[in-house]
N, C-alpha and C. Protein backbone atom coordinates (compact mmCIF):
# COMPACT_ATOMS: atom_id res chain seq x y z
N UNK A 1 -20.63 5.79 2.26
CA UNK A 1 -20.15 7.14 2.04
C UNK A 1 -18.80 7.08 1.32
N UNK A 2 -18.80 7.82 0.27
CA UNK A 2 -17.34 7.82 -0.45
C UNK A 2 -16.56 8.38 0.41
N UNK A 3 -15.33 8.42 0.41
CA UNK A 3 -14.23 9.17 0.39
C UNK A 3 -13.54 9.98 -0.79
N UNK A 4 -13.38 11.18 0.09
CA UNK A 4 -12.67 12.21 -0.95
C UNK A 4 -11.22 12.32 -0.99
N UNK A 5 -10.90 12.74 -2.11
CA UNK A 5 -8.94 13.36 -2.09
C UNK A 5 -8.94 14.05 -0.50
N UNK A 6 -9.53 15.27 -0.76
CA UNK A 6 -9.38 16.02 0.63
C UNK A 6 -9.02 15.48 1.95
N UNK A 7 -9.88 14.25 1.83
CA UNK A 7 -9.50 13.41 3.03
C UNK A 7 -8.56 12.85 3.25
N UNK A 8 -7.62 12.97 2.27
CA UNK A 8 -6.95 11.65 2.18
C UNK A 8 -5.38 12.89 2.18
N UNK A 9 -5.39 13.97 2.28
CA UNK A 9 -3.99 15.15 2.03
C UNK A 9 -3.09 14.96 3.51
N UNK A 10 -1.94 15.19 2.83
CA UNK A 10 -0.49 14.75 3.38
C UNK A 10 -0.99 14.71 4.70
N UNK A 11 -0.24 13.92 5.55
CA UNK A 11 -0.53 14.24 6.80
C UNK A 11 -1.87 13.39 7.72
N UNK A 12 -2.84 13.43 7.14
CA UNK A 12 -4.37 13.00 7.01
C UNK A 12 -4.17 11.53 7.82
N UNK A 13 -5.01 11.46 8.60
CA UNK A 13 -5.21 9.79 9.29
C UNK A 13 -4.69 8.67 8.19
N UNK A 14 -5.47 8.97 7.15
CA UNK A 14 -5.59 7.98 6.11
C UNK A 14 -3.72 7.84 5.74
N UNK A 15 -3.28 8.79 5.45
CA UNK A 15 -2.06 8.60 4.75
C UNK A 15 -1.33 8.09 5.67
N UNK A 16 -0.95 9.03 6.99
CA UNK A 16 -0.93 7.97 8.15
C UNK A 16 -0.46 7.26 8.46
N UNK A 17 -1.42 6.43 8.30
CA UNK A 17 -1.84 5.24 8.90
C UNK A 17 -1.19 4.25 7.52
N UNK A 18 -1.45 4.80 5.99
CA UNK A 18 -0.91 3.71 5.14
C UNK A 18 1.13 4.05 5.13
N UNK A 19 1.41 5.13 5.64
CA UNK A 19 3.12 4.68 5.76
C UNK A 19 3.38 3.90 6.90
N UNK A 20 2.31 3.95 8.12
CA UNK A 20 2.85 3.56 9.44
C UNK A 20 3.25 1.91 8.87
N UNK A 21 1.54 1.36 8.06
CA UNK A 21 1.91 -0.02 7.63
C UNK A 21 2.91 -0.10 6.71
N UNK A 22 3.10 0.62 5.80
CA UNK A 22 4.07 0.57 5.19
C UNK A 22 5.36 0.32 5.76
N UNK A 23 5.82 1.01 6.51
CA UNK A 23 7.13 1.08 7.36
C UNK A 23 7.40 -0.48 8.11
N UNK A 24 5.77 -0.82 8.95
CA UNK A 24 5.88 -1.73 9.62
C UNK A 24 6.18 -2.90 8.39
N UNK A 25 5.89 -2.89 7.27
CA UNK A 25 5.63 -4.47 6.38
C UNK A 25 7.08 -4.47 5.96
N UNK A 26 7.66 -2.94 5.60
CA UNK A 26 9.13 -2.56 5.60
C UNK A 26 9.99 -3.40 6.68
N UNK A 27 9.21 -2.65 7.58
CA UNK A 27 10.99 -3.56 8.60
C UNK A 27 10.61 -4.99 8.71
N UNK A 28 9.73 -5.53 8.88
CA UNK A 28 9.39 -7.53 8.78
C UNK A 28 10.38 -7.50 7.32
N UNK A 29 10.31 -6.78 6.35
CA UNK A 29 11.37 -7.56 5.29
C UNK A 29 12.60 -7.27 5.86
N UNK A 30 12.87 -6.14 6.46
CA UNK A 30 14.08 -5.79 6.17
C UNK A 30 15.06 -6.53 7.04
N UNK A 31 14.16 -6.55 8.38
CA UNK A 31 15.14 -7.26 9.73
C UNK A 31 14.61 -8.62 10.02
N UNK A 32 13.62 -8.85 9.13
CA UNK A 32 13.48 -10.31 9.05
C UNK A 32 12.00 -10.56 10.04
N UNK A 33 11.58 -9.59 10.79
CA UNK A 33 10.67 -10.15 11.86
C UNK A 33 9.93 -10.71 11.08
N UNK A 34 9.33 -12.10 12.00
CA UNK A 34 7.91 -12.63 11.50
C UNK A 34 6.64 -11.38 11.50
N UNK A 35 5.69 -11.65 11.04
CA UNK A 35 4.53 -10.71 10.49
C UNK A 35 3.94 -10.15 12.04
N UNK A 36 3.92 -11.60 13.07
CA UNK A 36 3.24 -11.16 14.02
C UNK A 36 4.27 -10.28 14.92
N UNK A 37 5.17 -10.24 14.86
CA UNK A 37 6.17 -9.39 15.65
C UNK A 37 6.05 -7.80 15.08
N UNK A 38 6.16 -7.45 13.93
CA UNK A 38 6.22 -6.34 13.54
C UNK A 38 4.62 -5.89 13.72
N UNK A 39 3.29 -6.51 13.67
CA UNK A 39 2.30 -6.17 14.36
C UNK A 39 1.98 -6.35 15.24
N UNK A 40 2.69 -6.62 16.27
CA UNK A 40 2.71 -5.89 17.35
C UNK A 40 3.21 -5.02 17.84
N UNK A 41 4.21 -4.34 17.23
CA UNK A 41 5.37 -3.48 17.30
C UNK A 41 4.26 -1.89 16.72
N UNK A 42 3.33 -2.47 15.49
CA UNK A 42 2.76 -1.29 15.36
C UNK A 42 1.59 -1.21 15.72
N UNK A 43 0.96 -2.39 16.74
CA UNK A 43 -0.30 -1.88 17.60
C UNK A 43 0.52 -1.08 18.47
N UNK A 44 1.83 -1.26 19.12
CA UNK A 44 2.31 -0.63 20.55
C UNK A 44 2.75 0.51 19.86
N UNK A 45 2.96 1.10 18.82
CA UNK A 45 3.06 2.64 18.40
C UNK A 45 2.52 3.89 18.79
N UNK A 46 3.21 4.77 19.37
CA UNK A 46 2.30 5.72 19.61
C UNK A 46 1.68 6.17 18.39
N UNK A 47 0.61 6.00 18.31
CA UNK A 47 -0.26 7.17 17.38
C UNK A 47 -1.64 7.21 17.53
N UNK A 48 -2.21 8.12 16.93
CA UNK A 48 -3.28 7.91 16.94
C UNK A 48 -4.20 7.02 16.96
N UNK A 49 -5.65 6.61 17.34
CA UNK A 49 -6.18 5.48 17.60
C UNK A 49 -6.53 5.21 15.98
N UNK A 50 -7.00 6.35 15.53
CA UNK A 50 -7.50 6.08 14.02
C UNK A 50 -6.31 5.77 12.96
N UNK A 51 -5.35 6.38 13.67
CA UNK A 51 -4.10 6.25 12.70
C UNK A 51 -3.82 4.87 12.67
N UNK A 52 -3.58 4.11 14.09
CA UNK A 52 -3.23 3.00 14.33
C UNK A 52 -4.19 1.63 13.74
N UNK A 53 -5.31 2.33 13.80
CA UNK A 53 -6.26 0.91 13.66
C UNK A 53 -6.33 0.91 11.96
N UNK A 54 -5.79 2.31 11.46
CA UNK A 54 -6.24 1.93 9.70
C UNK A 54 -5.06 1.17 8.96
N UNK A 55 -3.79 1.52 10.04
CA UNK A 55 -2.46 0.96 9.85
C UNK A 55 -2.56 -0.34 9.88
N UNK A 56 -3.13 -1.06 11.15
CA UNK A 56 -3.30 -2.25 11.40
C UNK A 56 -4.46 -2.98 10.19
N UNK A 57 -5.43 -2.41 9.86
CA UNK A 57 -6.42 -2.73 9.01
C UNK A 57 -5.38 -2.84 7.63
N UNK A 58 -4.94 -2.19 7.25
CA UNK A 58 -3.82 -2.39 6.13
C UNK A 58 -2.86 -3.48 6.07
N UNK A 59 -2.09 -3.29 7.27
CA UNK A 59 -0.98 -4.33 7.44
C UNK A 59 -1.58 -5.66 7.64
N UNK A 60 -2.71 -6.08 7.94
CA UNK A 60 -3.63 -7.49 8.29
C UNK A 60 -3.91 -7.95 6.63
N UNK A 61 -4.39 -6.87 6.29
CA UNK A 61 -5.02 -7.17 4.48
C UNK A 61 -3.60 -7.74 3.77
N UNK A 62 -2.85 -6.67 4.07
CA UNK A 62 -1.45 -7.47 3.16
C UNK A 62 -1.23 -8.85 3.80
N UNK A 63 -0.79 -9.30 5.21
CA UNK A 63 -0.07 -10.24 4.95
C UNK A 63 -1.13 -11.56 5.38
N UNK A 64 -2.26 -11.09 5.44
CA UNK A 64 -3.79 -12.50 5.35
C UNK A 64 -3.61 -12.49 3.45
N UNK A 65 -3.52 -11.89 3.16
CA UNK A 65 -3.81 -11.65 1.55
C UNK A 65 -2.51 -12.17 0.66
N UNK A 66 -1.25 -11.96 1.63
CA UNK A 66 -0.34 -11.67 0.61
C UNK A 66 -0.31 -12.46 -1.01
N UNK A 67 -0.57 -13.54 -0.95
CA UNK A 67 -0.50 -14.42 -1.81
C UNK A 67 -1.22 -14.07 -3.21
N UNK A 68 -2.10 -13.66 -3.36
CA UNK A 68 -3.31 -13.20 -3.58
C UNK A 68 -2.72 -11.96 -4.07
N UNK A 69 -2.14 -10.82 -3.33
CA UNK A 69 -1.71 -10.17 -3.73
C UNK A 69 -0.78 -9.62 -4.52
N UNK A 70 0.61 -10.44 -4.29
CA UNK A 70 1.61 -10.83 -5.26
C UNK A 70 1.31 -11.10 -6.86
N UNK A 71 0.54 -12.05 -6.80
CA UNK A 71 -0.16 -12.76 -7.80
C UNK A 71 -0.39 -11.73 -9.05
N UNK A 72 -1.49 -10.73 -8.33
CA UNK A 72 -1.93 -9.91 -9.00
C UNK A 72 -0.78 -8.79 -9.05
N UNK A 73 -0.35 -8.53 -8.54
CA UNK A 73 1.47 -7.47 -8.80
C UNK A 73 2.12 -8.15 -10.15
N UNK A 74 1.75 -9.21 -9.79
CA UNK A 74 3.40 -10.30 -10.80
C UNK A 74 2.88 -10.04 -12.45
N UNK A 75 1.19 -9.82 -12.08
CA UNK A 75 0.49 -10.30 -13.39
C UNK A 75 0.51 -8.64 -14.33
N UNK A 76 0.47 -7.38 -13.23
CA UNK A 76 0.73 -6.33 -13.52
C UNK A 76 2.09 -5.79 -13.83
N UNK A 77 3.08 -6.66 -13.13
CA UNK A 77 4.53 -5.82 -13.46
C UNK A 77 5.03 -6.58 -15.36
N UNK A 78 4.95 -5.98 -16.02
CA UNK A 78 5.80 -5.76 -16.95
C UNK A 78 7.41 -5.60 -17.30
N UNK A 79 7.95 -6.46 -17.28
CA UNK A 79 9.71 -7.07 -17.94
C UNK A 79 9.86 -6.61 -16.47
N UNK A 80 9.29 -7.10 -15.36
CA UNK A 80 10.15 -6.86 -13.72
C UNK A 80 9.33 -8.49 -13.24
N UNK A 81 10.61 -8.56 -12.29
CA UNK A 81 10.16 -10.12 -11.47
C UNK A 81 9.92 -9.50 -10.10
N UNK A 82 8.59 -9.19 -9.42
CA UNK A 82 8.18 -8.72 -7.98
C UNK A 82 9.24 -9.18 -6.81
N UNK A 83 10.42 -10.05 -7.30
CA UNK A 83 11.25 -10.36 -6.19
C UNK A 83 12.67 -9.00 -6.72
N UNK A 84 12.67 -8.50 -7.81
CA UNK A 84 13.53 -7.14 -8.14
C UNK A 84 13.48 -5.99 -7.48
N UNK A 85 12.00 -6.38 -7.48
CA UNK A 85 11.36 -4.92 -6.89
C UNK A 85 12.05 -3.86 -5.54
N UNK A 86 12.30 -2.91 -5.49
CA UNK A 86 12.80 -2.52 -4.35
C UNK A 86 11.72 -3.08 -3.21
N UNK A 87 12.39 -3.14 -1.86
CA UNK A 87 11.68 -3.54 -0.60
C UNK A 87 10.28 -2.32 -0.73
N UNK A 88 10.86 -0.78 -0.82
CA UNK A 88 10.13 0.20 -0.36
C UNK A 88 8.94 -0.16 -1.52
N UNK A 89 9.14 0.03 -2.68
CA UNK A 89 8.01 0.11 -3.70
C UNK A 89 7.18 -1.42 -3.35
N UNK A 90 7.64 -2.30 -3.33
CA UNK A 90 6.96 -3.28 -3.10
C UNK A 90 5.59 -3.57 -1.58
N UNK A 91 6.45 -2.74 -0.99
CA UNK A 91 5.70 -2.58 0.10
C UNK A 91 4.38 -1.41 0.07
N UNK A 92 5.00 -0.57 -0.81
CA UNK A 92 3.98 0.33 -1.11
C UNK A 92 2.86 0.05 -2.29
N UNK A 93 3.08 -0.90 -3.36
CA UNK A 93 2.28 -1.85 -3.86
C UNK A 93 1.54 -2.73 -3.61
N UNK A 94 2.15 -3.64 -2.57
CA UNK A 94 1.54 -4.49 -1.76
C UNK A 94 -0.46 -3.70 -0.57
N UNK A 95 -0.06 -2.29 -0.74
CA UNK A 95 -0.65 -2.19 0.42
C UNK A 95 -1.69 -1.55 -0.76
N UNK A 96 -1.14 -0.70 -2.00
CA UNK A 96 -2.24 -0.25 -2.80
C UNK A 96 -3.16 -1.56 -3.30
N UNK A 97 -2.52 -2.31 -3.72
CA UNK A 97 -2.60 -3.35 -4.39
C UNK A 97 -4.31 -3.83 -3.46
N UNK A 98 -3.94 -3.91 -2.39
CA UNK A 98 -4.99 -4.55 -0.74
C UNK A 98 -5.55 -3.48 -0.99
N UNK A 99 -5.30 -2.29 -1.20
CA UNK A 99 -6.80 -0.98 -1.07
C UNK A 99 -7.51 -1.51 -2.43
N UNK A 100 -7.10 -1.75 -3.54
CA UNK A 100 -7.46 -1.90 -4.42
C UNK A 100 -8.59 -2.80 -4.90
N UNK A 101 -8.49 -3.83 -3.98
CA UNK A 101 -8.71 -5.67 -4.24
C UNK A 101 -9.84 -5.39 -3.13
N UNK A 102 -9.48 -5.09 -1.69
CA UNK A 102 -10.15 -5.23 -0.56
C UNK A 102 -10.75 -3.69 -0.21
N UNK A 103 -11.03 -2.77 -0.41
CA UNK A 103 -11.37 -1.55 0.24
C UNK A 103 -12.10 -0.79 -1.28
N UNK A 104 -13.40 -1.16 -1.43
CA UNK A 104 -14.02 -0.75 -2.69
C UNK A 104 -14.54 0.50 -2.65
N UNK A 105 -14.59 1.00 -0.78
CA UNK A 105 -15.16 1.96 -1.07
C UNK A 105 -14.06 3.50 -1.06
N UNK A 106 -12.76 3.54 -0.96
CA UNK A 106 -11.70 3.81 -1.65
C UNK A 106 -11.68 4.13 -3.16
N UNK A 107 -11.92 5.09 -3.06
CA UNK A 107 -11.72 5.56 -4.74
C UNK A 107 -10.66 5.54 -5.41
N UNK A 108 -10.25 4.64 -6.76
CA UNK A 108 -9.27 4.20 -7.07
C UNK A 108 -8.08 5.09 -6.95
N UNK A 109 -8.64 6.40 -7.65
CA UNK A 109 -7.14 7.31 -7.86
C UNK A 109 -7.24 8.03 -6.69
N UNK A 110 -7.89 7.72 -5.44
CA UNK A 110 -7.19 7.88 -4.27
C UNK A 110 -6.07 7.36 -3.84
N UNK A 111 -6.40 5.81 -4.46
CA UNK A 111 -5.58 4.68 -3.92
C UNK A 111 -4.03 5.22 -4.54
N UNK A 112 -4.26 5.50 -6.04
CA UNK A 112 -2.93 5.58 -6.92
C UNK A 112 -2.58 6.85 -6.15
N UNK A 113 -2.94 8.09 -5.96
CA UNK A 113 -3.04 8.99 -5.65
C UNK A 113 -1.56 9.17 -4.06
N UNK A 114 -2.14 8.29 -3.41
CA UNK A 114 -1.51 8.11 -2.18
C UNK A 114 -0.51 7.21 -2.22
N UNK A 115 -0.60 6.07 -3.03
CA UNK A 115 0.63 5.18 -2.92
C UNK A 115 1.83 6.03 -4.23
N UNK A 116 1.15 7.19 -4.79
CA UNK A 116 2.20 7.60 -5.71
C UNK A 116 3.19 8.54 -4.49
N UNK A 117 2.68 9.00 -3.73
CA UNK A 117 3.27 10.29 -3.16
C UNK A 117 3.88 9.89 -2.21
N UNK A 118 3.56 8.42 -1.59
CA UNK A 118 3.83 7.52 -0.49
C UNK A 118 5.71 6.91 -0.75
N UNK A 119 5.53 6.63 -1.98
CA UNK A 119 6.69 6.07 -3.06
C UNK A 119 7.92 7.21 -3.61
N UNK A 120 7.01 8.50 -3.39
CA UNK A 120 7.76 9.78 -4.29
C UNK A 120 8.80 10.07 -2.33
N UNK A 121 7.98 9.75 -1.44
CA UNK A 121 8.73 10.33 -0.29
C UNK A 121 9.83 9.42 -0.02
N UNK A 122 9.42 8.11 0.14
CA UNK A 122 10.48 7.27 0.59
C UNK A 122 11.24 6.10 -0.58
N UNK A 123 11.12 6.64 -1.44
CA UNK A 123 11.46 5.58 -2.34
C UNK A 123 12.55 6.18 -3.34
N UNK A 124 13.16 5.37 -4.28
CA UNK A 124 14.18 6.01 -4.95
C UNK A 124 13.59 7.64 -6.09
N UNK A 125 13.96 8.30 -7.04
CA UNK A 125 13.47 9.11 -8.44
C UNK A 125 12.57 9.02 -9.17
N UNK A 126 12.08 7.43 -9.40
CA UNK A 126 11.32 7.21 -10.36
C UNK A 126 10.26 6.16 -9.71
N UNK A 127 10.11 6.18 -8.41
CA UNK A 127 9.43 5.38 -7.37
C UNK A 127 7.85 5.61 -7.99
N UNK A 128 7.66 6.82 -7.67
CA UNK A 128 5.81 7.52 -7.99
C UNK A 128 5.16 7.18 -9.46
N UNK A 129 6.60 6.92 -10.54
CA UNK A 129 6.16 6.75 -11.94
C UNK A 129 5.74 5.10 -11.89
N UNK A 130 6.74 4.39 -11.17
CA UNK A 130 7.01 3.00 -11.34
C UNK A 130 5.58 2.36 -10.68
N UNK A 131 5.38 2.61 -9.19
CA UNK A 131 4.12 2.75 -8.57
C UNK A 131 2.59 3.30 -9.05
N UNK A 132 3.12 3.89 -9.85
CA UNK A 132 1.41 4.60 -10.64
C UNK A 132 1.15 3.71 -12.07
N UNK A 133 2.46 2.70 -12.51
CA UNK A 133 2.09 1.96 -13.68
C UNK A 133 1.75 0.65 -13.52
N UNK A 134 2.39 0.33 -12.26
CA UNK A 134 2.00 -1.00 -11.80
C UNK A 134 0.16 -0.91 -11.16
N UNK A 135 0.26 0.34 -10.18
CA UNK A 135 -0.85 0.17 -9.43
C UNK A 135 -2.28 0.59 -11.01
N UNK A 136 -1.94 1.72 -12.01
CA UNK A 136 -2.66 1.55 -12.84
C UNK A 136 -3.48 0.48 -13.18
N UNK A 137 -2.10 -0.44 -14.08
CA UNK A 137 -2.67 -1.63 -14.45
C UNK A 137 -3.85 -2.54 -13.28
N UNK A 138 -3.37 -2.82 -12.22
CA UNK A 138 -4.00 -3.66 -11.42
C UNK A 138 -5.44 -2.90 -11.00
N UNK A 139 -5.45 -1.72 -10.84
CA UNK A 139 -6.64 -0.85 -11.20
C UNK A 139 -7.75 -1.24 -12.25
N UNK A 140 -7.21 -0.92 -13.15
CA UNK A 140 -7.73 -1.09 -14.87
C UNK A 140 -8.48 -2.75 -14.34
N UNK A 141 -7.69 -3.56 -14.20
CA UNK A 141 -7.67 -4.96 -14.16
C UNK A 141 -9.07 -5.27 -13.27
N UNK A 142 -9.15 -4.84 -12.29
CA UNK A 142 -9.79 -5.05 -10.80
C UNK A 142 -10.66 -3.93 -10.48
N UNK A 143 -10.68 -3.46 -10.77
CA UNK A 143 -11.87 -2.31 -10.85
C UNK A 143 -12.69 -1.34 -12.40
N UNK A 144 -11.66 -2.07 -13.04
CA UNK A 144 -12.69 -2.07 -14.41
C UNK A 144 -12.34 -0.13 -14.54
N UNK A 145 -12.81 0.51 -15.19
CA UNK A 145 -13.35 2.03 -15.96
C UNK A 145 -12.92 3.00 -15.01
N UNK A 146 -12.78 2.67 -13.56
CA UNK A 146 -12.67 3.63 -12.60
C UNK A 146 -11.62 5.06 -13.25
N UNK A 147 -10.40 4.91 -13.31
CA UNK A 147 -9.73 5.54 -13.28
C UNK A 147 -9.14 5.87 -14.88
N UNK A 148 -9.95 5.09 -15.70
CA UNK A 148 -9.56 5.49 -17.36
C UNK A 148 -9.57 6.91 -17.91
């Protein structure tokens, strides 16, 4: 069964659940925790069960993947080195990047869709532009016609 935009509007499990990981992959950079500390920090979160488990399903893909994932960021960012990158955008790349690669049945410009607005909330002015050219490309790249 596809998923729709509709499903996916502010607020929505789905979105959710991708800032909760977001936040969580956020603070492992920021305060240093190892991966397994900050997931556990966001299994013990209050939230929702669906919220929590799509959070966790996210945050597992990034950092089982990370490598893998980077890779394909580094190969998409244009005159930027993925270690420039702000923490926030990177984190919010990192996780489109994993919807992108790993979650096919995710419709691409859902993916861009959500990590743009994800980036426009917590990220610097030009977060949603910077995030929709990187995640484009790796789109284009990895899913071929979807979103042309």
């Amino acid at each position: 069964m596809s998923l729709t935009t509709r499903e996916h509007h502010r607020g929505g499990r789905r979105r959710r659940g991708r800032v909760a990981a977001m936040q969580a992959l956020y603070r492992a950079e920021v305060v240093g925790n190892v991966a397994a500390e900050a997931r556990q920090e966001l299994a013990d979160a209050n939230l929702p069960e669906e919220v929590r488990d799509h959070a966790l399903l996210l945050f597992d893909q990034v950092v089982s993947n990370r490598e893998r994932i980077d890779s394909v960021l580094r190969e998409a960012l244009t005159r930027w080195d993925l270690k420039r990158v702000a923490i926030v955008e990177a984190c919010v790349l990192r996780i489109g990047a994993a919807e992108l690669l790993f979650e096919p049945e995710v419709p691409a410009r859902v993916v861009l869709d959500e990590a743009i607005e994800i980036a426009k909330e917590f990220g610097s002015g030009e977060s949603g532009r910077f995030v929709n050219g990187v995640l484009d490309r790796v789109s284009r790249e990895h899913r071929g016609e979807e979103t042309a």
